[in-house]
C-alpha atoms as a PDB file:
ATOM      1  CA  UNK A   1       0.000   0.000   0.000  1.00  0.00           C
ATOM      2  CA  UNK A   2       2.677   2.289  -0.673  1.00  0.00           C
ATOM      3  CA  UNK A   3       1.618   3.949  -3.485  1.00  0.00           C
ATOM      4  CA  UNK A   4      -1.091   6.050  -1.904  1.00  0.00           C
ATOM      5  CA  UNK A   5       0.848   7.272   0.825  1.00  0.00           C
ATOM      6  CA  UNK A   6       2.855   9.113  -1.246  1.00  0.00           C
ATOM      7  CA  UNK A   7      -0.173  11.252  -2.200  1.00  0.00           C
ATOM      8  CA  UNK A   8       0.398  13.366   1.765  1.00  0.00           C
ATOM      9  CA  UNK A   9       2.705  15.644   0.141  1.00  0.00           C
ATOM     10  CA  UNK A  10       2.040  19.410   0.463  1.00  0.00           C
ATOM     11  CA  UNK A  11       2.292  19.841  -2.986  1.00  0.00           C
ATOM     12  CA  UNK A  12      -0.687  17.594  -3.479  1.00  0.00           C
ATOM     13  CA  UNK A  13      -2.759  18.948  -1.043  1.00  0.00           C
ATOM     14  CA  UNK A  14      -4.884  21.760  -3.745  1.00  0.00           C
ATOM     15  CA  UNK A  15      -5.907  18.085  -5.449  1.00  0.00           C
ATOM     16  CA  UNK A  16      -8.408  17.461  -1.987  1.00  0.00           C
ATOM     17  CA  UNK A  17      -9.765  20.968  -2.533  1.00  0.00           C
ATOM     18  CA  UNK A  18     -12.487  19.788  -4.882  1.00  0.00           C
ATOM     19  CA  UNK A  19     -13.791  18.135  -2.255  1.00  0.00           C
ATOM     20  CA  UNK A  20     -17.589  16.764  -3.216  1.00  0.00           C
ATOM     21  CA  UNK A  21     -16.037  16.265  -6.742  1.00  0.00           C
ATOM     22  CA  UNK A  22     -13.559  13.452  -5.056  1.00  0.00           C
ATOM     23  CA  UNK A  23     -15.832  10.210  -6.210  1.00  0.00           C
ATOM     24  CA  UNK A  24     -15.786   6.961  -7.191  1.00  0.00           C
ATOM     25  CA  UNK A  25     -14.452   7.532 -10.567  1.00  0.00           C
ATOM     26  CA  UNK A  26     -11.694   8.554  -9.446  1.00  0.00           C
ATOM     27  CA  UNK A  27     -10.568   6.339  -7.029  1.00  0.00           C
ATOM     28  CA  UNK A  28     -10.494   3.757  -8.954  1.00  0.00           C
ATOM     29  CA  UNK A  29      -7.872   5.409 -11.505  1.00  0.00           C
ATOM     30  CA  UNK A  30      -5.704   5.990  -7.770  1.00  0.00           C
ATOM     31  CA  UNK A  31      -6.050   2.675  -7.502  1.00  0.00           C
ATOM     32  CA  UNK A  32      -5.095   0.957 -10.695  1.00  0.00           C
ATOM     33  CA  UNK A  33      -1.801   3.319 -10.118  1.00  0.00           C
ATOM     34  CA  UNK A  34      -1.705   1.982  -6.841  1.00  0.00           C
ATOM     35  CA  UNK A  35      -1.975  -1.690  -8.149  1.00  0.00           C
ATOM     36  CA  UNK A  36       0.622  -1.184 -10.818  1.00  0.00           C
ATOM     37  CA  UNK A  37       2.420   0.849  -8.530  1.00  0.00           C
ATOM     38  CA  UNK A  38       3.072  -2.304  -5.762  1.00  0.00           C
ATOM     39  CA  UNK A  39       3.231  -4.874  -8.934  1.00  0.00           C
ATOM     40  CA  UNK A  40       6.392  -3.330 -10.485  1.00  0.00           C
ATOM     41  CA  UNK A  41       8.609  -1.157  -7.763  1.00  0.00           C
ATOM     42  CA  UNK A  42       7.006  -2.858  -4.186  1.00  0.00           C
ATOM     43  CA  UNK A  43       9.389  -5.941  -3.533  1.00  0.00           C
ATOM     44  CA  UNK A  44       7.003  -7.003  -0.851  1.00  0.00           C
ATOM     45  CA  UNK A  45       4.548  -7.129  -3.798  1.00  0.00           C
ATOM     46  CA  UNK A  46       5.969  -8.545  -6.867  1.00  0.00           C
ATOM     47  CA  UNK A  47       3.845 -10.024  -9.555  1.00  0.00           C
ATOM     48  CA  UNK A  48       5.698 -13.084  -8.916  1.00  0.00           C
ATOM     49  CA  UNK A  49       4.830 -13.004  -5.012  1.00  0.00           C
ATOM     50  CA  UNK A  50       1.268 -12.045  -5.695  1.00  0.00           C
ATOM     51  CA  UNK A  51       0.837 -15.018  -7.785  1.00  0.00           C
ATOM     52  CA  UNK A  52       2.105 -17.031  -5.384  1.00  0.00           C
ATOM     53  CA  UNK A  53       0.168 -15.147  -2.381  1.00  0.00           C
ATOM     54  CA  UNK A  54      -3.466 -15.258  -4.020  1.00  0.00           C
ATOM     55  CA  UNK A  55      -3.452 -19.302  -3.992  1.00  0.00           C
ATOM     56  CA  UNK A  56      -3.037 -18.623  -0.439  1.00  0.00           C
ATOM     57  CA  UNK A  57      -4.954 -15.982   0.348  1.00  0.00           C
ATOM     58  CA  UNK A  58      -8.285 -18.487  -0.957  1.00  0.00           C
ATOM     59  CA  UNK A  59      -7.159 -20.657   2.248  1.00  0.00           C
ATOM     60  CA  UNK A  60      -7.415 -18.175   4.311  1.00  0.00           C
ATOM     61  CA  UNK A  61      -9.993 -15.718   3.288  1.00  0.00           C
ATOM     62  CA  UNK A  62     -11.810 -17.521   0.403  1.00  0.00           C
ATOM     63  CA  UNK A  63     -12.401 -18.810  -3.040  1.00  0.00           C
ATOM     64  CA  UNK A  64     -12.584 -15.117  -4.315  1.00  0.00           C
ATOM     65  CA  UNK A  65      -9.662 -14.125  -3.129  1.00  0.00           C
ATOM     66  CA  UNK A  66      -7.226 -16.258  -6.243  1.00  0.00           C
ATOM     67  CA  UNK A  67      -7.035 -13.439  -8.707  1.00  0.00           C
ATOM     68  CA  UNK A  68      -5.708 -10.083  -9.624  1.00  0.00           C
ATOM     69  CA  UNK A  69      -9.658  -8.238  -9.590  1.00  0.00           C
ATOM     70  CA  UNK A  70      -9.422  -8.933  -5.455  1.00  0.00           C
ATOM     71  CA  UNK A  71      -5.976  -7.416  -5.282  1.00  0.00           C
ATOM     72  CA  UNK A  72      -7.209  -4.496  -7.194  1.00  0.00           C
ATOM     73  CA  UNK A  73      -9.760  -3.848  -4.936  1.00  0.00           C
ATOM     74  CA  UNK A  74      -8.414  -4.227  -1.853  1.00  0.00           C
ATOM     75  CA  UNK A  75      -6.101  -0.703  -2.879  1.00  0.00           C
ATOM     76  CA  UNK A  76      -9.832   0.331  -4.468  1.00  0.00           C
ATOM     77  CA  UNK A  77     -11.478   0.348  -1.100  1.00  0.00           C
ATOM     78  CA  UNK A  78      -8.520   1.497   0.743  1.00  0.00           C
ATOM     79  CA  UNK A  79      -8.380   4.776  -1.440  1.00  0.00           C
ATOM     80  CA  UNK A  80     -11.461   5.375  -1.278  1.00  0.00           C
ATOM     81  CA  UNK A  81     -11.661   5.243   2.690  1.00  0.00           C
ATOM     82  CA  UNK A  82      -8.875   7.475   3.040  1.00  0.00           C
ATOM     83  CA  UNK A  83      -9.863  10.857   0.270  1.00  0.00           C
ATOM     84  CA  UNK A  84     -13.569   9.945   1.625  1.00  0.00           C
ATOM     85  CA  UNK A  85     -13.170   9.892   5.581  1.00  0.00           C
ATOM     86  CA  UNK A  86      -9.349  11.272   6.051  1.00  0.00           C
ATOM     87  CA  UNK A  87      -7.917  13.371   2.823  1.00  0.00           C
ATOM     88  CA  UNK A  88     -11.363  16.006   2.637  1.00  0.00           C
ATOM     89  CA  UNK A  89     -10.263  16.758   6.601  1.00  0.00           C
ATOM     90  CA  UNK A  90      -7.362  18.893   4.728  1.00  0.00           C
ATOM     91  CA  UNK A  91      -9.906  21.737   3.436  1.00  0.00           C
ATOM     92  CA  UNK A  92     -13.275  20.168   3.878  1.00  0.00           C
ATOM     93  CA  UNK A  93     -13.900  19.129   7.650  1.00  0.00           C
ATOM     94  CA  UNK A  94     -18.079  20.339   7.125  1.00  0.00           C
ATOM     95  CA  UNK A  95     -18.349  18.373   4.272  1.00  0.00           C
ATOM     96  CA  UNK A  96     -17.447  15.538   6.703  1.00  0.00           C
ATOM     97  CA  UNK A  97     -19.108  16.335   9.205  1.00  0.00           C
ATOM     98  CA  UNK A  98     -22.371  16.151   7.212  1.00  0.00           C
ATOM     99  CA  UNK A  99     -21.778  12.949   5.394  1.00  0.00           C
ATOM    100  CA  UNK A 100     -20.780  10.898   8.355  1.00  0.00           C
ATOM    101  CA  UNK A 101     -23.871  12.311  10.398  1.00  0.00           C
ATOM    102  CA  UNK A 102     -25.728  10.589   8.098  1.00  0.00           C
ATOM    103  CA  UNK A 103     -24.178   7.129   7.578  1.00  0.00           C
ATOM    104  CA  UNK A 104     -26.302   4.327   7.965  1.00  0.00           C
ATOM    105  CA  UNK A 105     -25.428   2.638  11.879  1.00  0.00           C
ATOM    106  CA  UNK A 106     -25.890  -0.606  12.776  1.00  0.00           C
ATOM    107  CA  UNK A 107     -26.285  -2.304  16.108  1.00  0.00           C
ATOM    108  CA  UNK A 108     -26.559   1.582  18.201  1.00  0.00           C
ATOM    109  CA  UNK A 109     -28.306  -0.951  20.802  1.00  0.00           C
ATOM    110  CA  UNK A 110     -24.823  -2.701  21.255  1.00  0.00           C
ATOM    111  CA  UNK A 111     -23.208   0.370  21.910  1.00  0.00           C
ATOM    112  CA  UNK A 112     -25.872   1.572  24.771  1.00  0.00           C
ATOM    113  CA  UNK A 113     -25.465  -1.216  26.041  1.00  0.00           C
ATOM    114  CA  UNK A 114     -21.820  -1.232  26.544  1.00  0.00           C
ATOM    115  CA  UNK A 115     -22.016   2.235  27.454  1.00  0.00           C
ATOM    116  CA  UNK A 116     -24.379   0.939  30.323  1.00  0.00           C
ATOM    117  CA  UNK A 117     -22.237  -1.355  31.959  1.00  0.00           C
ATOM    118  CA  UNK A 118     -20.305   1.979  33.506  1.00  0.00           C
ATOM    119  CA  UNK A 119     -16.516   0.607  32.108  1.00  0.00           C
ATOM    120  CA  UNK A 120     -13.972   1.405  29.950  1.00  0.00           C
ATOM    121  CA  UNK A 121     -15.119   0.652  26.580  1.00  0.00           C
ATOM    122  CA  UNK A 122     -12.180  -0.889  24.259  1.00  0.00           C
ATOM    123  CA  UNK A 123     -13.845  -0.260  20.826  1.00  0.00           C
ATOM    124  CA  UNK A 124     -11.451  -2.791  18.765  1.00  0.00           C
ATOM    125  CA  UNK A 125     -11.084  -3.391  14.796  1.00  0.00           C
ATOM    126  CA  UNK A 126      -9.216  -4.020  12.046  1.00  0.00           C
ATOM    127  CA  UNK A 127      -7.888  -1.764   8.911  1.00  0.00           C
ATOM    128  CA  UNK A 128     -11.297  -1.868   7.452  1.00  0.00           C
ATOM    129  CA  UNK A 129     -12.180   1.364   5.869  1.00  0.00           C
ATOM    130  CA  UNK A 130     -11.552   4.261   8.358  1.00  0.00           C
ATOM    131  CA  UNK A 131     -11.291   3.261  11.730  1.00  0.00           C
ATOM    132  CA  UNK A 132     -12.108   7.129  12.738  1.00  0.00           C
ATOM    133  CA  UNK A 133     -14.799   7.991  11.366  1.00  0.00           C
ATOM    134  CA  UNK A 134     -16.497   5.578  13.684  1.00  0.00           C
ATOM    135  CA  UNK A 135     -16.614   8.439  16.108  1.00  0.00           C
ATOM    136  CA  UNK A 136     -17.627  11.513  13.907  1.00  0.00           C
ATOM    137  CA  UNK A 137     -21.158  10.187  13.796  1.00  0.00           C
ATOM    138  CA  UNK A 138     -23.801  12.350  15.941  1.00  0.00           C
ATOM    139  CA  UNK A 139     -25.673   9.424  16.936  1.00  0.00           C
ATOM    140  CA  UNK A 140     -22.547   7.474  18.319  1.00  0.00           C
ATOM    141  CA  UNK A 141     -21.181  10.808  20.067  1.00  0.00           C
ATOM    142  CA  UNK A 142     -24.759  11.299  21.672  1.00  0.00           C
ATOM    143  CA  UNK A 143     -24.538   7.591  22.914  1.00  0.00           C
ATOM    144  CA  UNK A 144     -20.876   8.128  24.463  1.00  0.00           C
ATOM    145  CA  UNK A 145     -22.490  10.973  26.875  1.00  0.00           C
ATOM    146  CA  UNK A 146     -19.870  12.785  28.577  1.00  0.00           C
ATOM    147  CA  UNK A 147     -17.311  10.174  28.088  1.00  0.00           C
ATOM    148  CA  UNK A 148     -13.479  10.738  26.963  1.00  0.00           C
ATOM    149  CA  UNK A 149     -12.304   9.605  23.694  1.00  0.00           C
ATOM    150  CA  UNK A 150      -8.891   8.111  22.993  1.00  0.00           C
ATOM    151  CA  UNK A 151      -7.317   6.828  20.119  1.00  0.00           C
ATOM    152  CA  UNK A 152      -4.424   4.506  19.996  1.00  0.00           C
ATOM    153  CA  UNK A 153      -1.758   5.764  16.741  1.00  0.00           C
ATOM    154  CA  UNK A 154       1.502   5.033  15.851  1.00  0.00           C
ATOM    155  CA  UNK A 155       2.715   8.664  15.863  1.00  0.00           C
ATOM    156  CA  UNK A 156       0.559  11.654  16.715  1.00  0.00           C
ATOM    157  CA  UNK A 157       1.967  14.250  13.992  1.00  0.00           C
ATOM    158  CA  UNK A 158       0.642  13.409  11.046  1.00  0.00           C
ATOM    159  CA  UNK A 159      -1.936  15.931  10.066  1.00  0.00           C
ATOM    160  CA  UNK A 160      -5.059  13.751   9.434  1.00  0.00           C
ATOM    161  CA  UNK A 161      -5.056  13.110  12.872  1.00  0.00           C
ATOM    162  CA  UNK A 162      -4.854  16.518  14.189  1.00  0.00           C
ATOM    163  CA  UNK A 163      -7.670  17.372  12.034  1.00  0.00           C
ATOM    164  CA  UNK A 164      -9.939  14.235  13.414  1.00  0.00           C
ATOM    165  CA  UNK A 165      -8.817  15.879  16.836  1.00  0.00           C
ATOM    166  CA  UNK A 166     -10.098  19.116  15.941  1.00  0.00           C
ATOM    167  CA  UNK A 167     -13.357  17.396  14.539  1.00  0.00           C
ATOM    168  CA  UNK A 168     -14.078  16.184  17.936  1.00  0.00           C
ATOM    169  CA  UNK A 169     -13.561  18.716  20.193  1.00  0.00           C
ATOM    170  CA  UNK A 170     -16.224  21.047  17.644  1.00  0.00           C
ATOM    171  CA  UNK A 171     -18.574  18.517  19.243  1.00  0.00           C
ATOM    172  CA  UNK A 172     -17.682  19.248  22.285  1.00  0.00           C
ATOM    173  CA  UNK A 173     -15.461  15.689  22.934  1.00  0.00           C
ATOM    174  CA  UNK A 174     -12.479  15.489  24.450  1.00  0.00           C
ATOM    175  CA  UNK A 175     -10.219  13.508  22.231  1.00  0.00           C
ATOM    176  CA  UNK A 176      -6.263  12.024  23.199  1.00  0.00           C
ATOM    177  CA  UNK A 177      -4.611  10.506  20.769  1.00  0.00           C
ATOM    178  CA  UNK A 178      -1.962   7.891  22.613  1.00  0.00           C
ATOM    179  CA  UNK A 179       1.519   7.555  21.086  1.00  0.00           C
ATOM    180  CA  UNK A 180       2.166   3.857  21.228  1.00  0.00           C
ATOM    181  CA  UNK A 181       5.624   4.665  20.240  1.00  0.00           C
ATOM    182  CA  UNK A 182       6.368   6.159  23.420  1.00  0.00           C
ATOM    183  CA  UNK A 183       6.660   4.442  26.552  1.00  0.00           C
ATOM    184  CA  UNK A 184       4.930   6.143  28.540  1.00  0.00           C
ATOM    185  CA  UNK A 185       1.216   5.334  26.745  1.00  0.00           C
ATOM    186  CA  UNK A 186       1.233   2.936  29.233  1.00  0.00           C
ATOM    187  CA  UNK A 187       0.681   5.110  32.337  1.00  0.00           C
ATOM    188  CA  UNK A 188      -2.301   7.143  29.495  1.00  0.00           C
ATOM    189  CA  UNK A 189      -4.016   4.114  28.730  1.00  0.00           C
ATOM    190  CA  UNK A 190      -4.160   3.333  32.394  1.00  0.00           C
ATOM    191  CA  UNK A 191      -5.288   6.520  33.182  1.00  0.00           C
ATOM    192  CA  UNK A 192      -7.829   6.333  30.320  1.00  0.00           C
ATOM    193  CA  UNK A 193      -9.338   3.118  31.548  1.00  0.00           C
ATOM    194  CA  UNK A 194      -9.609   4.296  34.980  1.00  0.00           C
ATOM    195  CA  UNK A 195     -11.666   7.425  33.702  1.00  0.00           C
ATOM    196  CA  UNK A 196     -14.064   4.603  31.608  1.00  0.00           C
ATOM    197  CA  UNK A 197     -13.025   6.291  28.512  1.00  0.00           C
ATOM    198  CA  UNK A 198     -13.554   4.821  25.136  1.00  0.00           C
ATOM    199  CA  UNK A 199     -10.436   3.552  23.579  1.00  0.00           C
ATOM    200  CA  UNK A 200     -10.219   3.033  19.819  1.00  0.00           C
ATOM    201  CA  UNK A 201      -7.745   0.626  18.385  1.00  0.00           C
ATOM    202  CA  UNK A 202      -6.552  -1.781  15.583  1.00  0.00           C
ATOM    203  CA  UNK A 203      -6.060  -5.178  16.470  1.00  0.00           C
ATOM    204  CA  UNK A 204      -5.301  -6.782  13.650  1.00  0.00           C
ATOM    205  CA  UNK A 205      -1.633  -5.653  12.972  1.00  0.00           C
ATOM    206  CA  UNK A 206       1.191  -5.761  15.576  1.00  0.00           C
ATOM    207  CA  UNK A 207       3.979  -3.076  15.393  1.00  0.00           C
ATOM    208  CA  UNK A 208       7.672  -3.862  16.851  1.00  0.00           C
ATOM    209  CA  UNK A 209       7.420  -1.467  19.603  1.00  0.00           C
ATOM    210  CA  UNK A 210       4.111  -2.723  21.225  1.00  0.00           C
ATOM    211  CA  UNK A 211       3.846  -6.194  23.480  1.00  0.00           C
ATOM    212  CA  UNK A 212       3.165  -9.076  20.959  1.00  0.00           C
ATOM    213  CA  UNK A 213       2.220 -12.437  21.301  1.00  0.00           C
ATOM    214  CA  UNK A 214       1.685 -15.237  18.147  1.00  0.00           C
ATOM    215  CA  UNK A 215      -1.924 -16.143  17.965  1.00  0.00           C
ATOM    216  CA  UNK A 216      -3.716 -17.154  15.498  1.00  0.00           C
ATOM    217  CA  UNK A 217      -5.414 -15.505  12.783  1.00  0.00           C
ATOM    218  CA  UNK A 218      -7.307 -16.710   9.475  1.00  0.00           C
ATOM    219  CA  UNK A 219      -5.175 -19.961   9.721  1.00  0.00           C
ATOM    220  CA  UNK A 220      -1.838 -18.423  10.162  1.00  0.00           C
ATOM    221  CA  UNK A 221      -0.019 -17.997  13.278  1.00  0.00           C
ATOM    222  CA  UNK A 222       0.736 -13.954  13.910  1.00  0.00           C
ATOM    223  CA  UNK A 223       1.997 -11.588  16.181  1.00  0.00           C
ATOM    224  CA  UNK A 224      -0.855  -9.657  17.675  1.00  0.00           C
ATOM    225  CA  UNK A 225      -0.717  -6.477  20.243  1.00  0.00           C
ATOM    226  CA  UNK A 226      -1.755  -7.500  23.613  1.00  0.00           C
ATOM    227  CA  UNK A 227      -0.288  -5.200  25.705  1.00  0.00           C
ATOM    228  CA  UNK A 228      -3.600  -3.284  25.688  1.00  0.00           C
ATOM    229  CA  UNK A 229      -5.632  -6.590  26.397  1.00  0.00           C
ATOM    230  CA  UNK A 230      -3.544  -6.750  29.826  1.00  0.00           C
ATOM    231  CA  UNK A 231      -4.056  -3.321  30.932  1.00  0.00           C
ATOM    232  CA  UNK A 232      -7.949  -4.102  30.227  1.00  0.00           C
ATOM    233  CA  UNK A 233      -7.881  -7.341  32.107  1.00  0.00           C
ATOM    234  CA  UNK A 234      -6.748  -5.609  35.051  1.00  0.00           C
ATOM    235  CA  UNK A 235      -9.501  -2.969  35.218  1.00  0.00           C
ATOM    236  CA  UNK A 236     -12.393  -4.923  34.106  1.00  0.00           C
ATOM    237  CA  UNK A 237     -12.789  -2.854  30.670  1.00  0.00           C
ATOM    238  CA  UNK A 238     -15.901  -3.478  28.064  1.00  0.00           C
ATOM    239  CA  UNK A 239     -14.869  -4.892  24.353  1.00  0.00           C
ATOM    240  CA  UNK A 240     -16.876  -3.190  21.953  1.00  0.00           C
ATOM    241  CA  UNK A 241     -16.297  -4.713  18.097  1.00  0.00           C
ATOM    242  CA  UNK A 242     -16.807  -1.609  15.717  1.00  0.00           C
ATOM    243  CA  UNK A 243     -16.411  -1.477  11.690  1.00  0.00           C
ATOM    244  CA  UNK A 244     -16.763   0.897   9.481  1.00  0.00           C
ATOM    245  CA  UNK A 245     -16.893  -0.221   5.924  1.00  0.00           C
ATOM    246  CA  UNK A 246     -19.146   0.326   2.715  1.00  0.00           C
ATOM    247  CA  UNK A 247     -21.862  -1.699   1.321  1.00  0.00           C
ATOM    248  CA  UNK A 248     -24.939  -0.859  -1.347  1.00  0.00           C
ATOM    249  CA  UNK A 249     -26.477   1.511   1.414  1.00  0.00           C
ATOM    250  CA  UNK A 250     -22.735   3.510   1.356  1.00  0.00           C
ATOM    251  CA  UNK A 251     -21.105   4.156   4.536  1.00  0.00           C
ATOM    252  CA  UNK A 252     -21.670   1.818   7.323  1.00  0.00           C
ATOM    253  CA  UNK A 253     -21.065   2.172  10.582  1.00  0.00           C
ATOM    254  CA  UNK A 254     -21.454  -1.249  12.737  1.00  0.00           C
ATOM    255  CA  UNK A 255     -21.273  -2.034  16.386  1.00  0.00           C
ATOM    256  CA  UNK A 256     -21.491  -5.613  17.081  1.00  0.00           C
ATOM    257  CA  UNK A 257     -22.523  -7.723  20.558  1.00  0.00           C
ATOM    258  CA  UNK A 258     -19.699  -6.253  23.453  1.00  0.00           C
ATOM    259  CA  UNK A 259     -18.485  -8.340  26.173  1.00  0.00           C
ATOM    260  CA  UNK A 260     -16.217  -8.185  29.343  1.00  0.00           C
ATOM    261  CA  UNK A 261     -12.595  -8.634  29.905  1.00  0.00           C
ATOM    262  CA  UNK A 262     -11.996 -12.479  30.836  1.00  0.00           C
ATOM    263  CA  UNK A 263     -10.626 -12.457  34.371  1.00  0.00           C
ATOM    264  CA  UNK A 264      -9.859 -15.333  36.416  1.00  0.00           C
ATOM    265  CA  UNK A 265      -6.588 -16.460  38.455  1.00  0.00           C
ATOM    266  CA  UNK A 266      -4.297 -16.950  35.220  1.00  0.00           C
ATOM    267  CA  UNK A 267      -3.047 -14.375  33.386  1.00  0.00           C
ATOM    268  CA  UNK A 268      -1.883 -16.223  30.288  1.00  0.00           C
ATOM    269  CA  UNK A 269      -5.250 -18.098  29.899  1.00  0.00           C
ATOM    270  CA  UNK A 270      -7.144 -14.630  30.309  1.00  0.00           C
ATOM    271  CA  UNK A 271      -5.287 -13.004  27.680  1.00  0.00           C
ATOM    272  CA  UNK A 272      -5.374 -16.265  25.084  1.00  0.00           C
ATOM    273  CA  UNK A 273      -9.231 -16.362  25.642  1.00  0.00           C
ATOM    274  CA  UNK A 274      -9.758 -12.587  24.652  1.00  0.00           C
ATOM    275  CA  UNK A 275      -6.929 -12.833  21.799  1.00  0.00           C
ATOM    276  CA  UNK A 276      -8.601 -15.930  20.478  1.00  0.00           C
ATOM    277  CA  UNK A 277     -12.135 -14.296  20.763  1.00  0.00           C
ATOM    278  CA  UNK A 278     -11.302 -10.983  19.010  1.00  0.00           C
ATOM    279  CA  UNK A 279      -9.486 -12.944  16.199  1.00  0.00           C
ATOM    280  CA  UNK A 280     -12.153 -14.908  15.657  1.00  0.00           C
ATOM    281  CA  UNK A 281     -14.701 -11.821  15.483  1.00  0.00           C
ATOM    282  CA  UNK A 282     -12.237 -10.096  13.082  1.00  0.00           C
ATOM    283  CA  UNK A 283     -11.711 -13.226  11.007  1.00  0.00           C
ATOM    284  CA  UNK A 284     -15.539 -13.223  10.539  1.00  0.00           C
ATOM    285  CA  UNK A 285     -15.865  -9.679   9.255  1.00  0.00           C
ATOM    286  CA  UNK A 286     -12.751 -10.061   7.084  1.00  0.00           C
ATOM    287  CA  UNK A 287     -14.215 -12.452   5.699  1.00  0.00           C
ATOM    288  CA  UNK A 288     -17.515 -11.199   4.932  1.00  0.00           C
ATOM    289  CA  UNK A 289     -15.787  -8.342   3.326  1.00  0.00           C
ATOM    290  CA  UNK A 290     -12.004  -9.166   2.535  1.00  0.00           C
ATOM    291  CA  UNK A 291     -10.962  -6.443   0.026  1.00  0.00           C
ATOM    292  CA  UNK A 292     -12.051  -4.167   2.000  1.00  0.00           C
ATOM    293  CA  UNK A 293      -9.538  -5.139   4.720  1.00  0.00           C
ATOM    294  CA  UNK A 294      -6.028  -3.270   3.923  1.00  0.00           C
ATOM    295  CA  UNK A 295      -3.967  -5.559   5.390  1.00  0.00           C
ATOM    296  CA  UNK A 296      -4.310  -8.815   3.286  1.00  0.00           C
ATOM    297  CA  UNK A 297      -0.516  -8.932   2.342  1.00  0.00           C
ATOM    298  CA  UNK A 298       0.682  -9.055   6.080  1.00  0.00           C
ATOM    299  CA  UNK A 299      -0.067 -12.905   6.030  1.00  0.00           C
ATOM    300  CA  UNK A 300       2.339 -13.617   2.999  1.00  0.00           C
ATOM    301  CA  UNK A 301       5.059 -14.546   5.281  1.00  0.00           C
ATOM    302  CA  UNK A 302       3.196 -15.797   8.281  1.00  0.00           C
ATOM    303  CA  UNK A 303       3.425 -19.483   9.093  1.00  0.00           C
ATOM    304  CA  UNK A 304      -0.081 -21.573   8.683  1.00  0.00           C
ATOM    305  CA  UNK A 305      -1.384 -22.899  12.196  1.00  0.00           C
ATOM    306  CA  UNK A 306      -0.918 -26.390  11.115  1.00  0.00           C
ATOM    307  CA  UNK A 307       2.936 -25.871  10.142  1.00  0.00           C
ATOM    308  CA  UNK A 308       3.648 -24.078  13.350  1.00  0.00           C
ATOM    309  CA  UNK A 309       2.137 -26.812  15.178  1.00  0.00           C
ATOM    310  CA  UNK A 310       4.143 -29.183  13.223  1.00  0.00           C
ATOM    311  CA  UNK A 311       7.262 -27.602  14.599  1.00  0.00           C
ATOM    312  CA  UNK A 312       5.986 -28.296  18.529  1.00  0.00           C
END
């Protein structure tokens, strides 16, 4: 997915000015460069290593999943999450604000009701369409009440994030965004979950500077951040599963069933329950929808579950 990051350049930035003129059309051209961009320069994504990845990906994610159309769109969907939720934030944050007020949400119920139990609320998801723009919705901020927001990023300067920032304190939230990078998140997370804030994070991709464990994941074995799932073990937090993705209705926003940290007198079994749980509800929705998850190519090199357990 390198291609499309090289579009945050200041130079580029008039391009997001046309703002309600930014449509499907042209996404896809972004992302037929994008595609052609990661087949002939990205050596993570060689034509050669995509043919042999698709085969692969069909085990894992499904039958329609073995040819170059799925590749395609996965960078199709991811494009068009990021200039429709994240790029407009540049020049247009109204125009934002008034499409995401009006996205179709499903399961509000799920989210009162983990708002009810009177916890810290881990709202947990994977790179499907824009993670964000979960919270820019009036009906989901009217639901949160008073509550804090905080966001868990690998950096806090890049600009898109500022501007989400921004976005939620013009409805009167108060918004962190926690530097995983740093080592002191820690002691902010903590402080977060004491507070019963809601805490919005990724859980589908591992970084090297977070706690990681190997667990596994649509029938490979991965590393997966669960340095976060401790911290909400110990004070009793809420998992909420959120999306937000596109379908024939447009944008949807979708909250599915929550439930509470696993707690008992082992540590290790508490945290492989809730890893095992959220993988499995991620694996589902991946599945439902798998080129609209941007991470697909993360498994290339990942060992299946029966060849790691092969090695035991």
């Amino acid at each position: 997915m390198d291609a499309y990051n090289l579009l945050d350049r200041k130079i580029l930035r008039p391009i997001w000015r046309v703002g309600p003129l930014w449509n499907v059309l042209v996404s896809r051209q972004i992302a037929w460069v994008a595609f052609l961009y990661d087949q002939l320069f990205n050596g993570k994504l060689s034509v050669k290593r995509t043919m042999k990845l698709l085969p692969e990906m069909r085990k894992s994610l499904g039958p329609e999943c073995t040819s170059y159309r799925f590749s395609y769109l996965n960078h199709y969907y991811s494009i068009l999450a990021l200039f429709n939720y994240g790029w407009l934030l540049y020049t247009r944050p109204q125009h934002i604000r008034d499409k995401i007020s009006t996205v179709k949400i499903k399961g509000l119920d799920n989210l009162y009701n983990a708002v009810k139990r009177e916890k810290a609320i881990v709202a947990f998801s994977a790179h499907i369409g824009c993670f964000f723009n979960i919270l820019f919705s009036d009906s989901v901020l009217s639901a949160i009440d008073k509550r804090g927001v905080c966001l868990l990023v690998p950096g806090t300067k890049d600009s898109r994030r500022e501007q989400m920032q921004a976005q939620l304190s013009d409805y009167g939230k108060a918004c962190q965004l926690i530097d995983i990078t740093k080592k002191t998140s820690a002691i902010r997370i903590i402080r977060a979950l004491k507070c019963r804030s809601i805490i919005g994070c990724n859980m589908d991709y591992a970084y090297p500077f977070t706690k990681n464990r190997s667990a596994p994941f649509l029938g490979r074995v991965v590393e997966m951040p669960v340095g976060i799932l401790e911290l909400s073990r110990k004070y009793a937090a809420t998992y909420l599963p959120a999306y937000s993705y596109i379908n024939n209705d447009g944008i949807v926003i979708e909250f599915q069933e929550p439930f509470d940290a696993y707690c008992t007198d082992n540590l290790e079994n508490d945290i492989t329950w809730v890893a095992n749980k959220i993988n499995s509800l991620l694996e589902e929705k991946i599945k439902e929808i798998p080129e609209q998850w941007s991470f697909w190519a993360r498994l290339l090199n990942a060992p299946s579950v029966e060849l790691s357990e092969g090695k035991r």
